[in-house]
C-alpha atoms as a PDB file:
ATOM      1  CA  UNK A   1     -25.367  -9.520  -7.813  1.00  0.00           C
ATOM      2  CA  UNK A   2     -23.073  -9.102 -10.621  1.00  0.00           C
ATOM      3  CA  UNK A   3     -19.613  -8.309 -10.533  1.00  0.00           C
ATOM      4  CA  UNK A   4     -18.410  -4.842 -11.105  1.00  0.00           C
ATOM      5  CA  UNK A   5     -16.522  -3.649 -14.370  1.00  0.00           C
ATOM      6  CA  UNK A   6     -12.586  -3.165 -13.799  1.00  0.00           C
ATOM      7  CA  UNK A   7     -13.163   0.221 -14.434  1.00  0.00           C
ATOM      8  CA  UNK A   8     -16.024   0.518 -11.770  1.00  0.00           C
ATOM      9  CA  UNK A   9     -13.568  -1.149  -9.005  1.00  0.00           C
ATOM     10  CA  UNK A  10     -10.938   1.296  -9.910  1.00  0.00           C
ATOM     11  CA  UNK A  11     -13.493   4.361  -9.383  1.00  0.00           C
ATOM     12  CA  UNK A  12     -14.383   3.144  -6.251  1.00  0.00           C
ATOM     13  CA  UNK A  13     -11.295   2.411  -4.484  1.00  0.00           C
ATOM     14  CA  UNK A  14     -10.154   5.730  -3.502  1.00  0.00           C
ATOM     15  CA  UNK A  15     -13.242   5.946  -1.658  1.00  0.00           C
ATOM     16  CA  UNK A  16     -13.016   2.430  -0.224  1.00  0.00           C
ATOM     17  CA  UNK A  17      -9.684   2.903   1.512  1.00  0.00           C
ATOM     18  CA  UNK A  18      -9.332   4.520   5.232  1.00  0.00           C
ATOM     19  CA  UNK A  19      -6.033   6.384   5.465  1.00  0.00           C
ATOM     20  CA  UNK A  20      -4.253   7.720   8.464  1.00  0.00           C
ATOM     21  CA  UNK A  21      -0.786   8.783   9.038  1.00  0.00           C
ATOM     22  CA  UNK A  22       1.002   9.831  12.409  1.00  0.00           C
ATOM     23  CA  UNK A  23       4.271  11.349  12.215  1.00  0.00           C
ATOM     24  CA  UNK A  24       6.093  12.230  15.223  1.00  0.00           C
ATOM     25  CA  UNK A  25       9.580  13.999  14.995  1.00  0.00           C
ATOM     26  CA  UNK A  26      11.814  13.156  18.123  1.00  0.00           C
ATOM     27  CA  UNK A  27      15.587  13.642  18.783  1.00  0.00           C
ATOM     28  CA  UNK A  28      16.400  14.486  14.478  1.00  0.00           C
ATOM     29  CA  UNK A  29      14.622  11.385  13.867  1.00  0.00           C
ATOM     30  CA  UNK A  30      10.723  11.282  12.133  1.00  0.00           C
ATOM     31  CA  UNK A  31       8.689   8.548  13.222  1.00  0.00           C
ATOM     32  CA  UNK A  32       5.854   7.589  10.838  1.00  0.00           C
ATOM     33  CA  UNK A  33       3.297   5.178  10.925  1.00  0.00           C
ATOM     34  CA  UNK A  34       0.870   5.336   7.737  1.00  0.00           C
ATOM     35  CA  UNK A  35      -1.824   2.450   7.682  1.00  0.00           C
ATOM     36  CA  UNK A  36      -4.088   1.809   5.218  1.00  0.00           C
ATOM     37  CA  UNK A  37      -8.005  -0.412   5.794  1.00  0.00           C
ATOM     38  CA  UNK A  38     -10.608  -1.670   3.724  1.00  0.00           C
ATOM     39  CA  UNK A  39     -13.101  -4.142   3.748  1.00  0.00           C
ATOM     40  CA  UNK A  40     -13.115  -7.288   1.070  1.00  0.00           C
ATOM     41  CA  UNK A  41     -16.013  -8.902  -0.689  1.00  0.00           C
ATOM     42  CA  UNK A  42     -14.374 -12.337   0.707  1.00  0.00           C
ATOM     43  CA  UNK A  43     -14.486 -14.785   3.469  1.00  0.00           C
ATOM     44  CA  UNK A  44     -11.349 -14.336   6.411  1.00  0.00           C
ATOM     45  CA  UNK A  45      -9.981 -17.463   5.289  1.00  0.00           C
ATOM     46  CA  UNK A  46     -10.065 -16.403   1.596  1.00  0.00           C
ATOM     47  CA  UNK A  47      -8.480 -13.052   2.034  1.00  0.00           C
ATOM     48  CA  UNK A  48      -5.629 -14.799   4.503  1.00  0.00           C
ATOM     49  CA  UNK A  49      -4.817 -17.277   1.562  1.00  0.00           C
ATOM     50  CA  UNK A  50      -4.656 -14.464  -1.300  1.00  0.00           C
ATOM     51  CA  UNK A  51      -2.279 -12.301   1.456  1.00  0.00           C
ATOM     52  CA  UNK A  52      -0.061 -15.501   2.061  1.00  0.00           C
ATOM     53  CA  UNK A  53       0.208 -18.128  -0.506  1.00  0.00           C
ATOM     54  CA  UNK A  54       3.389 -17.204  -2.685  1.00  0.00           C
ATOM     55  CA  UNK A  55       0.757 -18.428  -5.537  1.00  0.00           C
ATOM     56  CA  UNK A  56      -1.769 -16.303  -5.139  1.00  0.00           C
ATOM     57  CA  UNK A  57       0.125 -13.216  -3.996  1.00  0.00           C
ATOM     58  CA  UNK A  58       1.982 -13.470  -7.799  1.00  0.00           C
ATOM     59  CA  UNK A  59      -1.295 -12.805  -8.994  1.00  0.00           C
ATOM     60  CA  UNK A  60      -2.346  -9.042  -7.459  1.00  0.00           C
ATOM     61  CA  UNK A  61       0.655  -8.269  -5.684  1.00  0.00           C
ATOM     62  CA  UNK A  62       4.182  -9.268  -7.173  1.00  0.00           C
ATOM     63  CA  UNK A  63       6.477 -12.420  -7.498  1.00  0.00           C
ATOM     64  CA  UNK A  64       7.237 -13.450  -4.280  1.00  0.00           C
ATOM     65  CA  UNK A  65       9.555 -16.324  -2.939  1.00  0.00           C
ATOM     66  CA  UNK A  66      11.318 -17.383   0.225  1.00  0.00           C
ATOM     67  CA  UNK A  67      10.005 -19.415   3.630  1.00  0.00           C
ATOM     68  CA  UNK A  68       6.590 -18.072   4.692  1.00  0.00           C
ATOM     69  CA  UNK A  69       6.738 -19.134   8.082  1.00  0.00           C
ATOM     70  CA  UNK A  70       7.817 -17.340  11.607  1.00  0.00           C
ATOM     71  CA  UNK A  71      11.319 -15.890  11.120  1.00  0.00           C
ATOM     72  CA  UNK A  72      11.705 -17.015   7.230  1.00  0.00           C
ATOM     73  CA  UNK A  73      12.785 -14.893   5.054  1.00  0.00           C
ATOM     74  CA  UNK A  74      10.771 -13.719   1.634  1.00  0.00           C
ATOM     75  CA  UNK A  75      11.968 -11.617  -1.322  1.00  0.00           C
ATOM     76  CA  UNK A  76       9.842  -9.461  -3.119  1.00  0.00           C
ATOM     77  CA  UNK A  77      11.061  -9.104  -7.017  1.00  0.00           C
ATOM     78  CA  UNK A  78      12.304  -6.377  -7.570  1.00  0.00           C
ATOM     79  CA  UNK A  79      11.692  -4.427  -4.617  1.00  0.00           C
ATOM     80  CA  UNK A  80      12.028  -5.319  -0.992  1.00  0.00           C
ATOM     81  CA  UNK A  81      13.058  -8.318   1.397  1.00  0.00           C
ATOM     82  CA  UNK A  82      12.816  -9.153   5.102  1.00  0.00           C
ATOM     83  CA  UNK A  83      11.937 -11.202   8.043  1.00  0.00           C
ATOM     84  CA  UNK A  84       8.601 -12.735   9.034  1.00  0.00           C
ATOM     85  CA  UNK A  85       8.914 -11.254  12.538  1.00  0.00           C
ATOM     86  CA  UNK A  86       5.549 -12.446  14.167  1.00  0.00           C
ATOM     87  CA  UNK A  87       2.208 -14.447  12.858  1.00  0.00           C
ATOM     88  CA  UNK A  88      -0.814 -15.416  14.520  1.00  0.00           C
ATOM     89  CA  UNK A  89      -3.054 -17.558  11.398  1.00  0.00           C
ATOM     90  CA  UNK A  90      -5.944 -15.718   9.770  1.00  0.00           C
ATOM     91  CA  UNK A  91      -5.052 -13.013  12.414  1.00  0.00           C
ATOM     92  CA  UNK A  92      -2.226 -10.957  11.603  1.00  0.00           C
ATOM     93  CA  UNK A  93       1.447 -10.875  10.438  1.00  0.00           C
ATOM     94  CA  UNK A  94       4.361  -8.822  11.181  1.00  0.00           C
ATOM     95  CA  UNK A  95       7.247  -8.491   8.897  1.00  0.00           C
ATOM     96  CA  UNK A  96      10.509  -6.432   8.264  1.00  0.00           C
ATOM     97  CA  UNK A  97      10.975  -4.461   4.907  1.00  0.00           C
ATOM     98  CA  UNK A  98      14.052  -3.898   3.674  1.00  0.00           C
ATOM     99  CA  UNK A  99      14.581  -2.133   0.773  1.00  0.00           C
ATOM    100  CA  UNK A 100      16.543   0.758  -0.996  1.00  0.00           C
ATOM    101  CA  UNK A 101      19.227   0.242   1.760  1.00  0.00           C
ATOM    102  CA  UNK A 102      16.317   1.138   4.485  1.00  0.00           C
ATOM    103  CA  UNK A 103      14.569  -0.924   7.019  1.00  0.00           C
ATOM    104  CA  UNK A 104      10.974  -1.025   7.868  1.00  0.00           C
ATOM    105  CA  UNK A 105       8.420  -2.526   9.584  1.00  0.00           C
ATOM    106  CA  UNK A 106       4.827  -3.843   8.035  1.00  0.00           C
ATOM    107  CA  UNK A 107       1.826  -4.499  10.299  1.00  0.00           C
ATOM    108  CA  UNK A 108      -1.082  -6.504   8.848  1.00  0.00           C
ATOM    109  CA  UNK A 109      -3.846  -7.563  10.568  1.00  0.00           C
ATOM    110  CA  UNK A 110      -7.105  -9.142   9.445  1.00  0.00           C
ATOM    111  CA  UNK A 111     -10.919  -9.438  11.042  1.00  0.00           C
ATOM    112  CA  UNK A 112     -14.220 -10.699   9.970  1.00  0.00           C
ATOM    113  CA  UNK A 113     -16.560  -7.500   9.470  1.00  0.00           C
ATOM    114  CA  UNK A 114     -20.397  -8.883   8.231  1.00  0.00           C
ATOM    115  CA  UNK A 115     -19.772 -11.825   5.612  1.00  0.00           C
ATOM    116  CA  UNK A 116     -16.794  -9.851   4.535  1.00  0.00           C
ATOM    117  CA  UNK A 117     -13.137  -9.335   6.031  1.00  0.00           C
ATOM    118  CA  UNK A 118     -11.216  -6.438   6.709  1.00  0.00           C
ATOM    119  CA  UNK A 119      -7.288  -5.734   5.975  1.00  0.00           C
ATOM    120  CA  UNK A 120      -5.636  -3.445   8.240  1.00  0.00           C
ATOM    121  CA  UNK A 121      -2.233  -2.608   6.383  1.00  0.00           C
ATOM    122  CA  UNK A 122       0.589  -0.664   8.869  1.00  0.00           C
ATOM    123  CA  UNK A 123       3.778   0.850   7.135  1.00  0.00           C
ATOM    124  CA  UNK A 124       6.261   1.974  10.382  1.00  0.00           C
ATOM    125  CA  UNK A 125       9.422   3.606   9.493  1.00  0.00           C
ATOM    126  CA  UNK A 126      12.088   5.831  11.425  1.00  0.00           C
ATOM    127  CA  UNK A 127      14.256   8.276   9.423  1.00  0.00           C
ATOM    128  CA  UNK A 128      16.202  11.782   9.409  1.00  0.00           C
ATOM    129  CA  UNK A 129      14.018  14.449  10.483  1.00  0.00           C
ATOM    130  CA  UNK A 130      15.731  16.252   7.196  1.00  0.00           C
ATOM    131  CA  UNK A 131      15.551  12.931   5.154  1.00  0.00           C
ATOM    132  CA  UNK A 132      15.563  14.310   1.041  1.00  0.00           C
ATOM    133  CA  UNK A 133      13.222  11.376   0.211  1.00  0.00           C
ATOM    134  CA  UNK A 134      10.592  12.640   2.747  1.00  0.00           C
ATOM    135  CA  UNK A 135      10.350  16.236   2.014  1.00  0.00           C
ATOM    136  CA  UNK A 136      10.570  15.858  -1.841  1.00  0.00           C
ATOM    137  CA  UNK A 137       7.755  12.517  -1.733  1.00  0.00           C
ATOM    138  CA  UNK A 138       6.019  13.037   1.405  1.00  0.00           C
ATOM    139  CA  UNK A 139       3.950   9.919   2.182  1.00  0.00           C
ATOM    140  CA  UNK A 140       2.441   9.586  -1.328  1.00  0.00           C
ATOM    141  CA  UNK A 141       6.012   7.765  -2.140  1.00  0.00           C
ATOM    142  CA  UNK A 142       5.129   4.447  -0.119  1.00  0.00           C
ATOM    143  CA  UNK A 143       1.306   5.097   0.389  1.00  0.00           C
ATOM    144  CA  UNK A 144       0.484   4.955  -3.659  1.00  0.00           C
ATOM    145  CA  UNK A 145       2.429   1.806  -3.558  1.00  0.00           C
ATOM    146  CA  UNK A 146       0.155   0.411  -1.543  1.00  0.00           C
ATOM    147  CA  UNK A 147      -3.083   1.838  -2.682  1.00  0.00           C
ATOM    148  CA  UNK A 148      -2.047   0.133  -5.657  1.00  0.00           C
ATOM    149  CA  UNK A 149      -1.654  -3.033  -3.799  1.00  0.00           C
ATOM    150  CA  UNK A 150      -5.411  -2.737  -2.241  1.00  0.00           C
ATOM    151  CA  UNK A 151      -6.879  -1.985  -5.715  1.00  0.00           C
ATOM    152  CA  UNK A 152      -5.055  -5.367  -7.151  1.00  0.00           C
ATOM    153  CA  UNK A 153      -6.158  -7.079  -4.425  1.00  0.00           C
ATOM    154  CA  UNK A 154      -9.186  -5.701  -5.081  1.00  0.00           C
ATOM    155  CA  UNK A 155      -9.890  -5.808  -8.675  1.00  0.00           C
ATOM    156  CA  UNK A 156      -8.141  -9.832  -8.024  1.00  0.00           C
ATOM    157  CA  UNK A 157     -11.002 -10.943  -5.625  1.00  0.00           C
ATOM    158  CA  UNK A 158     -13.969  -9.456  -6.641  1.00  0.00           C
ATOM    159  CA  UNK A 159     -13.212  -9.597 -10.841  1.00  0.00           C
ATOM    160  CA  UNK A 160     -10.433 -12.918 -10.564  1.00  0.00           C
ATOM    161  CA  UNK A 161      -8.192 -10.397 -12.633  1.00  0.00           C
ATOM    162  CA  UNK A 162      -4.332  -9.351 -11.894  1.00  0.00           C
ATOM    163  CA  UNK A 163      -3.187  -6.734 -10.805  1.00  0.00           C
ATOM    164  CA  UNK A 164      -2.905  -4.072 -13.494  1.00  0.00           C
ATOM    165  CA  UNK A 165       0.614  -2.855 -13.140  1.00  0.00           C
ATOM    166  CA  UNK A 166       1.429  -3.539 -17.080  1.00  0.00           C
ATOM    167  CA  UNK A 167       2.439  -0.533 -19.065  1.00  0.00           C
ATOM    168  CA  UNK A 168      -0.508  -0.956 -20.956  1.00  0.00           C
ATOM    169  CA  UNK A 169      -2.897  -0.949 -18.332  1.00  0.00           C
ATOM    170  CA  UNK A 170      -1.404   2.294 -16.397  1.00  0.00           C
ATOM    171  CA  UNK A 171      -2.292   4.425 -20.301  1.00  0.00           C
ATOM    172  CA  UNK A 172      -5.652   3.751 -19.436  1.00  0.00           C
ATOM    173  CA  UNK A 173      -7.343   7.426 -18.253  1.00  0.00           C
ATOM    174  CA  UNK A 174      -9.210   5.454 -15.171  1.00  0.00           C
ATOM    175  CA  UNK A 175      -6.203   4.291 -13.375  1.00  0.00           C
ATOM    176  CA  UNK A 176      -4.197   7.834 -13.692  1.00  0.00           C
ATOM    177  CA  UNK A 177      -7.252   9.246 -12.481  1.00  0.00           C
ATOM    178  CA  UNK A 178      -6.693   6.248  -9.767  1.00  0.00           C
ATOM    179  CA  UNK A 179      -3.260   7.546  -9.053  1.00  0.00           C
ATOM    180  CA  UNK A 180      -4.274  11.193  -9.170  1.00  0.00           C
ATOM    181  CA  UNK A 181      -7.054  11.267  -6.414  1.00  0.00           C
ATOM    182  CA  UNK A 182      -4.845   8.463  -4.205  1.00  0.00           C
ATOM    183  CA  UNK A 183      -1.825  11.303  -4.359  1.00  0.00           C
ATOM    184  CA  UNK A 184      -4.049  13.754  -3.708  1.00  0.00           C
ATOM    185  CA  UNK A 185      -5.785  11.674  -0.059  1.00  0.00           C
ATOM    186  CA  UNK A 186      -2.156  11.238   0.998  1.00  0.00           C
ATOM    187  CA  UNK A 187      -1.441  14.898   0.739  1.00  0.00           C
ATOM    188  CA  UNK A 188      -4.081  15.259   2.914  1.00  0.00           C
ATOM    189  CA  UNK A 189      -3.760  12.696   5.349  1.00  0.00           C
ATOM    190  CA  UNK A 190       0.074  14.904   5.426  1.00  0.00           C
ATOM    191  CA  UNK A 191      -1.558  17.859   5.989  1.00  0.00           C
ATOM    192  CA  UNK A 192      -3.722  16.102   8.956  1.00  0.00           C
ATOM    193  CA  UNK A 193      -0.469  14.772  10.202  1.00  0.00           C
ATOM    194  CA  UNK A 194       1.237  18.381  10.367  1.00  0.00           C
ATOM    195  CA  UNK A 195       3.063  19.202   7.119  1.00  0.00           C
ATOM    196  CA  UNK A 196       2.337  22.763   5.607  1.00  0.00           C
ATOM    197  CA  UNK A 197      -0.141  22.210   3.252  1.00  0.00           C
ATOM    198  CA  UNK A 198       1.810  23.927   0.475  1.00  0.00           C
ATOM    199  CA  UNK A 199       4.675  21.686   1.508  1.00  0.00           C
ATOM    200  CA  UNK A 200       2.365  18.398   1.371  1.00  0.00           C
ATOM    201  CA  UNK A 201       0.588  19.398  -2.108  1.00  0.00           C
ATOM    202  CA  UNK A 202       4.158  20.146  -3.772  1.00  0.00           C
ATOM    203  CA  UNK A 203       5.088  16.784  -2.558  1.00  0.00           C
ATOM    204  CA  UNK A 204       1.999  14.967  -3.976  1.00  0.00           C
ATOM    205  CA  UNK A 205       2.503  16.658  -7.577  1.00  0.00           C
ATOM    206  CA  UNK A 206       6.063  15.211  -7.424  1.00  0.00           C
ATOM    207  CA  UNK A 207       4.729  11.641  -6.566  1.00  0.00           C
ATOM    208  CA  UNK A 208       2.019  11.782  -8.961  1.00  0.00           C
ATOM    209  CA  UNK A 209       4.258  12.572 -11.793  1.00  0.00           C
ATOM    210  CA  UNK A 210       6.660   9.629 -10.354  1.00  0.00           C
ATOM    211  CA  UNK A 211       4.056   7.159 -10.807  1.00  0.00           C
ATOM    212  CA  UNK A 212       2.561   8.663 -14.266  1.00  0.00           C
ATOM    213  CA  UNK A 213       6.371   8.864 -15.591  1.00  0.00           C
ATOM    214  CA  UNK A 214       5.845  12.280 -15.907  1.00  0.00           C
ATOM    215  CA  UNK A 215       8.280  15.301 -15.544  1.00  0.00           C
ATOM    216  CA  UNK A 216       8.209  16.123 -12.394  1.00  0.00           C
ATOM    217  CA  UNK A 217       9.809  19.678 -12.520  1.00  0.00           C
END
């Protein structure tokens, strides 16, 4: 079979992506847990090499250095850090993110599913009930992000191309389109999770112009 067009992996990929968010507000704290799963056209061991080797990771993800082993640390270029908290091989990893002055917590886990493998991808994170951030971003702020993760790691092992998080790239009309719709799922997964839906679109059109570089006023 022949390998899909850039452009057809980037239609696609909203649609290949199983979203879910829980938010729980306890105490003037918000608890939320937004995960992210799709399935790979690659062997376990394949997708568990592109998700760990600092090599391969430069090419669909971002520059990434520091001791990849159980309680190392790793840096991400310019924009988070932490601890490799747990790891059980071709299984799963656990890791801290610290960024912005925030700490988080990232879940990934990996299974065979057919001849393919499946990436489970969980973003934890505790903040003020009232956090700015939150009510002005929603989850489309750190849920994009990592759609646009998936879709390098997609568009990386099924077309061997990086990630395409150039300038140039982002002018073309399919990946807006990209960011568009992906906004638009996590506005609804928001809406799912509780938040008013007028509330959750507002928040959407503000992270969609964030990632376009548009005005968002």
């Amino acid at each position: 079979m022949a390998h899909r067009t850039d452009d057809e992996i980037i239609a696609a990929q909203p649609d290949s992506v199983a979203r879910t968010l829980t938010v729980d507000v306890a105490d003037g704290l918000r608890h939320t847990a937004q995960s992210l799963t799709q399935t790979f056209p690659a062997s376990l061991e394949n997708l568990w090499e592109a998700c760990t080797d600092p090599e391969r990771l430069g090419k669909w993800f971002a520059p990434v250095a520091g001791h990849f082993r159980l309680g190392g640390r790793y840096v991400v270029e310019d924009n988070a850090e932490g601890t490799i908290t747990a790891c059980e091989p071709r299984e799963s990893f656990t890791l801290t993110w610290e960024s912005a002055g925030d700490e988080s917590e990232v879940a990934v886990r990996m299974a065979k599913d057919g001849h393919h493998a499946r990436l489970t991808l969980e973003h934890r994170f505790t903040a003020e009930a009232d956090a700015d951030f939150w009510t002005q971003f929603g989850p489309g702020a750190g849920g994009v992000g990592w759609d646009l993760s998936f879709l390098g790691l997609a568009l990386y092992l099924e077309s061997r191309s990086d990630e395409p998080r150039d300038a140039a790239t982002f002018d073309a009309e399919p990946a807006h389109d990209f960011i568009r719709i992906v906004s638009d799922r996590w506005a609804e997964a928001s809406r799912l999770a509780g938040t008013p839906e007028d509330e959750a679109r507002a928040a959407a059109e503000r992270t969609t112009a964030f990632y376009l570089g548009e005005d968002a006023s």
